[in-house]
Protein backbone atom coordinates (compact mmCIF):
# COMPACT_ATOMS: atom_id res chain seq x y z
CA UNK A 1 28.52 22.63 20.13
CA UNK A 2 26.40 25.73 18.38
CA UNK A 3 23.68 26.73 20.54
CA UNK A 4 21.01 28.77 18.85
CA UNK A 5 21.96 32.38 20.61
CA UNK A 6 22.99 34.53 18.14
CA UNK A 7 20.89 37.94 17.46
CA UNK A 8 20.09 37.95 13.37
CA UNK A 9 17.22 39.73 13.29
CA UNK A 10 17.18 40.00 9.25
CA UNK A 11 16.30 36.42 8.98
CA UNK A 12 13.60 35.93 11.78
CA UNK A 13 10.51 35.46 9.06
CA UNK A 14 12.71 31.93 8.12
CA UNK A 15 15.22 30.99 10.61
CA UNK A 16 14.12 28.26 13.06
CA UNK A 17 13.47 29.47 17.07
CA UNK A 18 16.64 30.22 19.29
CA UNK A 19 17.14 28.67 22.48
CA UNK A 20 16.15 31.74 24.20
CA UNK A 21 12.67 31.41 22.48
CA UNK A 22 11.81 27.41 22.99
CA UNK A 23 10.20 27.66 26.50
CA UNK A 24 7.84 31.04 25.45
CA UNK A 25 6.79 29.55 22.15
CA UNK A 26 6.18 25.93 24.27
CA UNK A 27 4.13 27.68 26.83
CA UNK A 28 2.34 29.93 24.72
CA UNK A 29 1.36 26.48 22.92
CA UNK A 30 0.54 24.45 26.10
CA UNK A 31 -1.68 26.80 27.17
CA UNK A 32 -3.67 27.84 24.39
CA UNK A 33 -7.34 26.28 24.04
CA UNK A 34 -6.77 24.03 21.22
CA UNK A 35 -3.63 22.24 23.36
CA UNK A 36 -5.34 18.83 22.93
CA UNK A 37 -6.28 18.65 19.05
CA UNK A 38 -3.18 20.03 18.28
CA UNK A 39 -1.07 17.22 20.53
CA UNK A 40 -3.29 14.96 18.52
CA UNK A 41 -2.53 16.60 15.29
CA UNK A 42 1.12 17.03 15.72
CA UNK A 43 1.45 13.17 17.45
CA UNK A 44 -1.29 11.17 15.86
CA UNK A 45 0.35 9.85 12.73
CA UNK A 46 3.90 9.13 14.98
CA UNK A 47 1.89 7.36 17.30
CA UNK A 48 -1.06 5.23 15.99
CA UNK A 49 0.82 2.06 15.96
CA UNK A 50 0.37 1.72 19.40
CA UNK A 51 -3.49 0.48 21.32
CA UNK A 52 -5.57 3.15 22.98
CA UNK A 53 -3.99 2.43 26.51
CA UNK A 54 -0.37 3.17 24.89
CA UNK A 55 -1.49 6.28 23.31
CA UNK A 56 -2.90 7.61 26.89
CA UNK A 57 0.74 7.07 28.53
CA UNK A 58 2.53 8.55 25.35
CA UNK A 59 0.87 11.74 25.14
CA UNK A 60 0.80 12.16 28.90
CA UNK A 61 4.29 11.61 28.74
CA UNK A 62 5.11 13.78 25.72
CA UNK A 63 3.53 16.47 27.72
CA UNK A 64 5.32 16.67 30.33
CA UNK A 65 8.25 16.27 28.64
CA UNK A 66 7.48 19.21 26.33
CA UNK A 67 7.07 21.27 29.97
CA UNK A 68 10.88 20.70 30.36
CA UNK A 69 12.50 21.48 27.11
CA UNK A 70 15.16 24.14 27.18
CA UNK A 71 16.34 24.17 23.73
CA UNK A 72 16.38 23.71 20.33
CA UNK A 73 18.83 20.65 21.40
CA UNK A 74 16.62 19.23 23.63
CA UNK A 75 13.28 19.30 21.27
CA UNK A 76 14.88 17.74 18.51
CA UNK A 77 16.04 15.25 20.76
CA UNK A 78 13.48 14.48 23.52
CA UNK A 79 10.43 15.28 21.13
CA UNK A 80 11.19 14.70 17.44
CA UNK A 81 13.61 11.73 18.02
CA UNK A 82 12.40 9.90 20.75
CA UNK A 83 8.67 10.53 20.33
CA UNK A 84 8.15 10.92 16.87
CA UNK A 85 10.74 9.11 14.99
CA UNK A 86 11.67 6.25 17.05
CA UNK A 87 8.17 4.90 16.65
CA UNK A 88 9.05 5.36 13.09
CA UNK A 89 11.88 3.24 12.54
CA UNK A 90 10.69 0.37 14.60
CA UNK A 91 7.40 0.23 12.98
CA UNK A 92 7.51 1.25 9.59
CA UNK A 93 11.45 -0.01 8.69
CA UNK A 94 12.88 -2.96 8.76
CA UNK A 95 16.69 -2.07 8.58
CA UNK A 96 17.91 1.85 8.57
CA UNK A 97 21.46 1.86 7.11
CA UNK A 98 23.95 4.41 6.22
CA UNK A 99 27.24 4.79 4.51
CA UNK A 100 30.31 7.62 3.69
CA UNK A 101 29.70 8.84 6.69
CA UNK A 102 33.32 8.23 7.32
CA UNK A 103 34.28 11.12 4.50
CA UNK A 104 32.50 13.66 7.06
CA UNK A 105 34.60 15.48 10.08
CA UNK A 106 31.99 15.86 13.12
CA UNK A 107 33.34 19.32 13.85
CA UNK A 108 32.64 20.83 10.09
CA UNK A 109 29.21 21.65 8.64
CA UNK A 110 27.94 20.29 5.62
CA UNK A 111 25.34 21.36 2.75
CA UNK A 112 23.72 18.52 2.48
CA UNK A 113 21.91 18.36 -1.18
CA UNK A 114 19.67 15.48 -1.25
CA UNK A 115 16.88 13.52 -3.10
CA UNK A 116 13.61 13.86 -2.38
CA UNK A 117 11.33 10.76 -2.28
CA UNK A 118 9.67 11.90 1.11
CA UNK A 119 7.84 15.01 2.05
CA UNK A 120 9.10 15.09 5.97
CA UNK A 121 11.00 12.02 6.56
CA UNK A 122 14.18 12.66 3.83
CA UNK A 123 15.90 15.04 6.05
CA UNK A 124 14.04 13.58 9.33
CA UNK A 125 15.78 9.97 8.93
CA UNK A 126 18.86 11.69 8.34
CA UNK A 127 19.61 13.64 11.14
CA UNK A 128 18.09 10.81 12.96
CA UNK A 129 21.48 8.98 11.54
CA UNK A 130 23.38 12.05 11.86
CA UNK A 131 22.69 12.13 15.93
CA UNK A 132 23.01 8.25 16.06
CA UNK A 133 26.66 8.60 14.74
CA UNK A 134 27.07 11.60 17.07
CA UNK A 135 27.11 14.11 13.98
CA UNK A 136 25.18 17.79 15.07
CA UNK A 137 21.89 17.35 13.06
CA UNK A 138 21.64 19.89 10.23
CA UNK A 139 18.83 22.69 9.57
CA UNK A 140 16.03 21.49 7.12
CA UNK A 141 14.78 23.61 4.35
CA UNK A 142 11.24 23.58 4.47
CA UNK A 143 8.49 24.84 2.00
CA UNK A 144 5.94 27.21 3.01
CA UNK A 145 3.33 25.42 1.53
CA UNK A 146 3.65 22.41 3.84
CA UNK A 147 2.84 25.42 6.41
CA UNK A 148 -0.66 24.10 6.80
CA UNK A 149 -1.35 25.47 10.48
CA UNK A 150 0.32 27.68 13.61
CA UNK A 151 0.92 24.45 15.14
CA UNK A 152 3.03 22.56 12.49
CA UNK A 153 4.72 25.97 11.74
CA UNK A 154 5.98 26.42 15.09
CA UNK A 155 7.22 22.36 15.82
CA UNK A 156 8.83 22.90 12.32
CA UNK A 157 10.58 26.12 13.54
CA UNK A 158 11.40 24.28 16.73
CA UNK A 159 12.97 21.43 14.88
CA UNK A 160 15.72 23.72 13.35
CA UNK A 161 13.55 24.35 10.48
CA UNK A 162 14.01 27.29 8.03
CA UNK A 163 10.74 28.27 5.85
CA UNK A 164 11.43 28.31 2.07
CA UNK A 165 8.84 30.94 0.43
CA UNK A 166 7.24 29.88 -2.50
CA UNK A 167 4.98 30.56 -5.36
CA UNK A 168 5.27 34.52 -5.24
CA UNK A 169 5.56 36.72 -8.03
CA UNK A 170 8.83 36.96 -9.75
CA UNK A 171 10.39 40.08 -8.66
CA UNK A 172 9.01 39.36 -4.81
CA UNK A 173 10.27 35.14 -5.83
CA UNK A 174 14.05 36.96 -7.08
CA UNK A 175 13.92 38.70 -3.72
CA UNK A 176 12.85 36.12 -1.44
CA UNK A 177 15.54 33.68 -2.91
CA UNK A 178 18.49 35.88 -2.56
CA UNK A 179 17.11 36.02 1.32
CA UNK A 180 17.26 32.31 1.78
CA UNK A 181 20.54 32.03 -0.28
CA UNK A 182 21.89 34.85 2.38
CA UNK A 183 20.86 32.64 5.34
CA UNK A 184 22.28 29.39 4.03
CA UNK A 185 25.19 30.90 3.77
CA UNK A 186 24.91 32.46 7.03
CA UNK A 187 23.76 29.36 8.56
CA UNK A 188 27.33 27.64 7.04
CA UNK A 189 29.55 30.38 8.26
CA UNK A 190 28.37 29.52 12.15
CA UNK A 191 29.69 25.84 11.08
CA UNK A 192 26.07 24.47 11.18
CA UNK A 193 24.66 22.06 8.75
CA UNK A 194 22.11 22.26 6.25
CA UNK A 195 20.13 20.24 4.27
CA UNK A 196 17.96 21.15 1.18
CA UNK A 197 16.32 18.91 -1.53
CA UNK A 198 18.10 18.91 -5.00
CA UNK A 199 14.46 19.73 -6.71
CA UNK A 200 11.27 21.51 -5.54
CA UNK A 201 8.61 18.69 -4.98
CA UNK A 202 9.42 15.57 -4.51
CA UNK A 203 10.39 12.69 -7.09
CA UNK A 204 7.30 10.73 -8.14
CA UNK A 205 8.34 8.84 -10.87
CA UNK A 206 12.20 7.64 -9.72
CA UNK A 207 14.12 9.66 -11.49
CA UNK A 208 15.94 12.38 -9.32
CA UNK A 209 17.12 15.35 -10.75
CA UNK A 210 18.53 18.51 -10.06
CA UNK A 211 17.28 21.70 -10.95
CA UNK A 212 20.30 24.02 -11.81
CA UNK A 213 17.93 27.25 -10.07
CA UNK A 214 18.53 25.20 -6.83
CA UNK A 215 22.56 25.47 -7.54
CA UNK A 216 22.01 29.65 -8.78
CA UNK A 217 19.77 30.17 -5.40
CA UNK A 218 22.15 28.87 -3.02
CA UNK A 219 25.01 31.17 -4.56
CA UNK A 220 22.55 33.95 -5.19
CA UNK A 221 23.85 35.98 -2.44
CA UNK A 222 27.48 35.34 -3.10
CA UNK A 223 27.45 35.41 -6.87
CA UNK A 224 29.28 39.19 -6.72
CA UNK A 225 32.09 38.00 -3.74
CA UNK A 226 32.89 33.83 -4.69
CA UNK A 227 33.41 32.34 -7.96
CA UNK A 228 30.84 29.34 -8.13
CA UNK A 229 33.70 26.75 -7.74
CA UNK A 230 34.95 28.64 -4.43
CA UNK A 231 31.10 29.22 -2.93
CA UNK A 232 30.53 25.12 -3.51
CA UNK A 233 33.71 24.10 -1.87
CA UNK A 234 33.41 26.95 0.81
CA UNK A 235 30.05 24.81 1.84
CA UNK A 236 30.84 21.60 1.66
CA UNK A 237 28.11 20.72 -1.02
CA UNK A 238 27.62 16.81 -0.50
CA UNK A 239 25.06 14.94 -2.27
CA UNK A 240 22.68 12.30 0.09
CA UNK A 241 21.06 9.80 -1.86
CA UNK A 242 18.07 7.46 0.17
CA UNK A 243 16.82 4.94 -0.61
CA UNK A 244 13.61 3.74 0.38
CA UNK A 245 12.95 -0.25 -0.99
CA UNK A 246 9.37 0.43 -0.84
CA UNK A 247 7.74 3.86 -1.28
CA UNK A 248 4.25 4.09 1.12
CA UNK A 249 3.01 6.71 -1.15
CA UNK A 250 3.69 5.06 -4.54
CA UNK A 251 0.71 4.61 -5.41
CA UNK A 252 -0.49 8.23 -4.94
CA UNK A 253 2.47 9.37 -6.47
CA UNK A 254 1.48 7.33 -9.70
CA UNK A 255 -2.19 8.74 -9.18
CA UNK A 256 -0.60 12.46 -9.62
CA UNK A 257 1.21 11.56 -12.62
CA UNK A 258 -1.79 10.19 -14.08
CA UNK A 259 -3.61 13.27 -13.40
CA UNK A 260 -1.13 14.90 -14.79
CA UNK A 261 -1.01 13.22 -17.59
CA UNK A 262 -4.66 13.31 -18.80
CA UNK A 263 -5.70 17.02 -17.86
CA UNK A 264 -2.46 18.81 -17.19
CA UNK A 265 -3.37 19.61 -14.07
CA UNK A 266 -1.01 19.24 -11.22
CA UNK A 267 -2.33 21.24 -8.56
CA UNK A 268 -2.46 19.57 -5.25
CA UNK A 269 -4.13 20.98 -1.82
CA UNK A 270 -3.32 20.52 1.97
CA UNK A 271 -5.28 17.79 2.57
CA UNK A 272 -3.49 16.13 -0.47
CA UNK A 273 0.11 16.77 1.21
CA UNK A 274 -1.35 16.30 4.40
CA UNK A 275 -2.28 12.60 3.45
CA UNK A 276 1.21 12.33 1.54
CA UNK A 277 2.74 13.02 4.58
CA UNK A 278 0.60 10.48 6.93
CA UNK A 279 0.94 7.92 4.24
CA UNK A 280 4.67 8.48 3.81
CA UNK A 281 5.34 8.32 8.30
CA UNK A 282 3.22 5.83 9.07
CA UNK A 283 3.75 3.26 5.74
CA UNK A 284 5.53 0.12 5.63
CA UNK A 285 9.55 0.88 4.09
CA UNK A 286 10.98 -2.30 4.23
CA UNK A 287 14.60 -1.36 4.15
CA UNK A 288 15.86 2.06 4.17
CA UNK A 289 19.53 3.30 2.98
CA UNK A 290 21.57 6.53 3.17
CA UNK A 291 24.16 7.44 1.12
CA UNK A 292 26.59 10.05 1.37
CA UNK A 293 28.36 10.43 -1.95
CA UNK A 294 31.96 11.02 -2.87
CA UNK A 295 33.07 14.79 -3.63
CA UNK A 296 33.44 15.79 -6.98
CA UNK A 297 35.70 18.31 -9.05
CA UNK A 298 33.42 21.61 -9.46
CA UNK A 299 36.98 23.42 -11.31
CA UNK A 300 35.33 25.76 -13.84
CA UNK A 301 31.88 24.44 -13.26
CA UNK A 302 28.34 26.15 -14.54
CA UNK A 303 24.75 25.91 -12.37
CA UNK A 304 24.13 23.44 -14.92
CA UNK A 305 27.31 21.15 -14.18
CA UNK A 306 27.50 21.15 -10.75
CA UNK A 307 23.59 20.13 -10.94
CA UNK A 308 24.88 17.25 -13.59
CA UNK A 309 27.50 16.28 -11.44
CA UNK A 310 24.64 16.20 -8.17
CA UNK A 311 22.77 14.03 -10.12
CA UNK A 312 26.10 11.33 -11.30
CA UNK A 313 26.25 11.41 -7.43
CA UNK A 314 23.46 10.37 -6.35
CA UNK A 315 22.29 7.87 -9.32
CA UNK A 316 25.45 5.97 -8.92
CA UNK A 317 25.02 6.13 -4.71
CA UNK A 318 21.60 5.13 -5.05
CA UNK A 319 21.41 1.81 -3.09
CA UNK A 320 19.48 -0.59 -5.71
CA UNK A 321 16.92 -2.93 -3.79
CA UNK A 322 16.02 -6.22 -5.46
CA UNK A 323 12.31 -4.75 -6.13
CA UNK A 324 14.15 -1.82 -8.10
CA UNK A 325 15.60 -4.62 -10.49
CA UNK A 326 12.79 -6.66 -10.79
CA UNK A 327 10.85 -3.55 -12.18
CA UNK A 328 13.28 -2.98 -14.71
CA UNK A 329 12.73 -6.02 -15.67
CA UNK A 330 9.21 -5.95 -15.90
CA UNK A 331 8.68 -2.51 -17.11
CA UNK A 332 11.38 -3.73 -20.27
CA UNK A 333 9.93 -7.13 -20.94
CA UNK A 334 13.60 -8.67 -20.08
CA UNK A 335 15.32 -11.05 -17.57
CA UNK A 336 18.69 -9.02 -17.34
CA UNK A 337 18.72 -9.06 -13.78
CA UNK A 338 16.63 -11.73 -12.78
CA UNK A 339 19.79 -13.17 -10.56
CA UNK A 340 19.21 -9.96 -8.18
CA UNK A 341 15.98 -10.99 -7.28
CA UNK A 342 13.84 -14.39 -5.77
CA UNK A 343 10.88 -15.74 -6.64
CA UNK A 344 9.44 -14.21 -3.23
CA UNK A 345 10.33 -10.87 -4.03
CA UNK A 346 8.25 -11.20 -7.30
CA UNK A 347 5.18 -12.28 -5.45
CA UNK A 348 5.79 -9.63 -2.62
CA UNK A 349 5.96 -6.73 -5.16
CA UNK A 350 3.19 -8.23 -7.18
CA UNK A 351 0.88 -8.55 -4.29
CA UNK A 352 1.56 -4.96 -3.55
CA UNK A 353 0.46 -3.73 -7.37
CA UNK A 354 -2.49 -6.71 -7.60
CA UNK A 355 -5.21 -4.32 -7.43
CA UNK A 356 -3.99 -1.25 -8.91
CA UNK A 357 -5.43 -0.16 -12.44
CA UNK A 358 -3.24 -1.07 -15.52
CA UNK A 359 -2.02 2.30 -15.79
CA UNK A 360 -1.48 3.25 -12.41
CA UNK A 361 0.43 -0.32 -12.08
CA UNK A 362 2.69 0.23 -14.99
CA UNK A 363 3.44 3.89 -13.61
CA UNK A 364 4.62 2.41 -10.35
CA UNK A 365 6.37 -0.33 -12.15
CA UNK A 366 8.42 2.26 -14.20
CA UNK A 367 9.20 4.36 -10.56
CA UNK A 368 10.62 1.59 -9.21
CA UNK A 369 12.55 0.98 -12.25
CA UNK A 370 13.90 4.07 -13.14
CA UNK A 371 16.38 4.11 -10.40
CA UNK A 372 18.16 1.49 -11.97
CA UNK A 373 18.11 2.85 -15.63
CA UNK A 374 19.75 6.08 -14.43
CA UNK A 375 22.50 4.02 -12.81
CA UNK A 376 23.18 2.17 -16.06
CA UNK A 377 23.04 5.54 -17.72
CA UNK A 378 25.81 7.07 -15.72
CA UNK A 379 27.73 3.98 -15.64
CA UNK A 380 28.16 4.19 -20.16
């Protein structure tokens, strides 16, 4: 197993903390005046299905537990699995499935590519599955502008988290890419897993796509030594499709496109992602599926192909939830696939859209179908 030793000083502005840094950057935090609000911060949304009594015992457990981790190992495990995630998927989830995890060797690392429906639980839930299966969780790529304080910074770090820099100007954007493309590859040469979202931002209205500048960042660094072709088999590019059957934030997500729509504007702030990402953890999911998608030829292939070829992956992976039918129905006035869903699931998903405007309804109606349209779309 990879323990987080080696000395690579170039990348220490993104790279997540090495073992030999866990128990400074933990006591630095544990002792530092604002120890309390930022427990609370980092713990509140993981935690606040439980009474006030519960809450007492968790965080007085999570703290000494925090006073014993060694490692990068032992946070993800002790802290972000057990404390923050289990909660997770026994409150918010009903089932958590996963499939094609047979097609992976447990001894090989993997560039995960994935959609993006979540802002922290996509790549959270899928280590979490990764771990349960006894697979070495993979490294997260992580935006800097979900950097909203030292605090979340450093558990993101902790959680074998490397910082994606964004919005910069171009030459300083060119330069900061090539970096990150250097320490992907890096990060795959020590047989360690990654993970990275096929799209900045995540999908609001159901249709994931990739963007080919994902596919030329990732081989930005190797563009001069391996073909394209080579650099995506030397990785291990595999596309993860999840599937959430119902999406907590769907009805903000709607809300932005709106915006969007009406003045153009699309600008969002922290406290926007920051209730995105309480919204999305602490939400009702219903059932939750992972799929890991069959290989495909990249012989030959362009940026723009291999992002094509992401996308046929995941559509046709995509596990298709009776809601996700019953939109598609709805949003196209028909009854083509009225024999994939009950009675009960139309009054659960119309209970759940009751009280939303006409056009925010219809825009959530269409996310839900979309799913379905690109999967009859790769399927002609």
């Amino acid at each position: 197993m990879y323990s987080y030793t080696e000395k690579d000083p170039f990348f220490d502005d993104i790279r997540p903390y090495r073992d030999s840094e866990v128990e400074g950057v933990l006591q630095s935090f544990i002792h530092s005046p604002g120890f309390e609000n930022s427990i609370n911060l980092m713990l509140g949304q993981y935690i606040s299905f439980y009474g006030e009594e519960e809450k007492k015992i968790i965080l007085r457990n999570f703290r000494e537990t925090l006073a014993r981790i060694k490692t990068v190992e032992d946070f993800q495990k002790q802290i972000v699995l057990k404390f923050m995630l289990e909660p997770v998927v026994r409150n918010t989830i009903d089932s958590l499935t996963v499939s094609g995890l047979e097609k992976l060797e447990k001894d090989k690392g993997y560039l995960f590519i994935g959609n993006h429906r979540d802002i922290t639980l996509d790549p959270a839930l899928l280590n979490y599955l990764l771990d349960k299966n006894g697979f070495h969780s993979a490294e997260i790529a992580f935006g800097n502008n979900l950097l909203i304080n030292e605090v979340i910074t450093a558990m993101i770090r902790l959680n074998k988290s490397f910082i994606v820099k964004r919005n910069l100007p171009l030459m300083k954007q060119l330069e900061e890419s090539k970096h990150l493309s250097e320490y992907i590859f890096h990060t795959m040469e020590q047989n360690r897993s990654v993970w990275i979202a096929q799209r900045e931002g995540r999908a609001k209205d159901g249709n994931d796509i990739t963007n080919p500048a994902v596919i030329t960042m990732l081989h930005l660094s190797q563009r001069d030594r391996l073909p394209l072709p080579d650099y995506i088999k030397k990785v291990n590019l595999t596309p993860v499709a999840v599937s959430y059957e119902f999406d907590p934030c769907d009805r903000l997500k709607a809300l932005e496109i709106l915006k969007a729509r009406n003045s153009g504007d699309q600008a969002k702030s922290a406290s926007d992602d920051l209730a995105s990402m309480n919204r999305g953890i602490t939400g009702q999911k219903g059932r939750v599926h992972y799929s890991v998608a069959e290989s495909f030829d990249v012989t030959g292939a362009t940026e723009k192909e291999i992002a094509k070829a992401v996308d046929r992956a995941i559509n046709l992976s995509y596990h298709l939830w009776p809601v996700n039918y019953l939109a598609f129905d709805m949003h196209n006035s028909t009854s083509d696939y009225s024999t994939f869903y009950s009675s009960g699931d139309e009054e659960k998903f119309n209970e759940r859209i009751k009280r939303l405007s006409p056009e925010v309804r219809a825009i959530v109606i269409e996310g839900y179908a979309n799913p379905v349209r690109n999967y009859e779309i790769q399927n002609r």
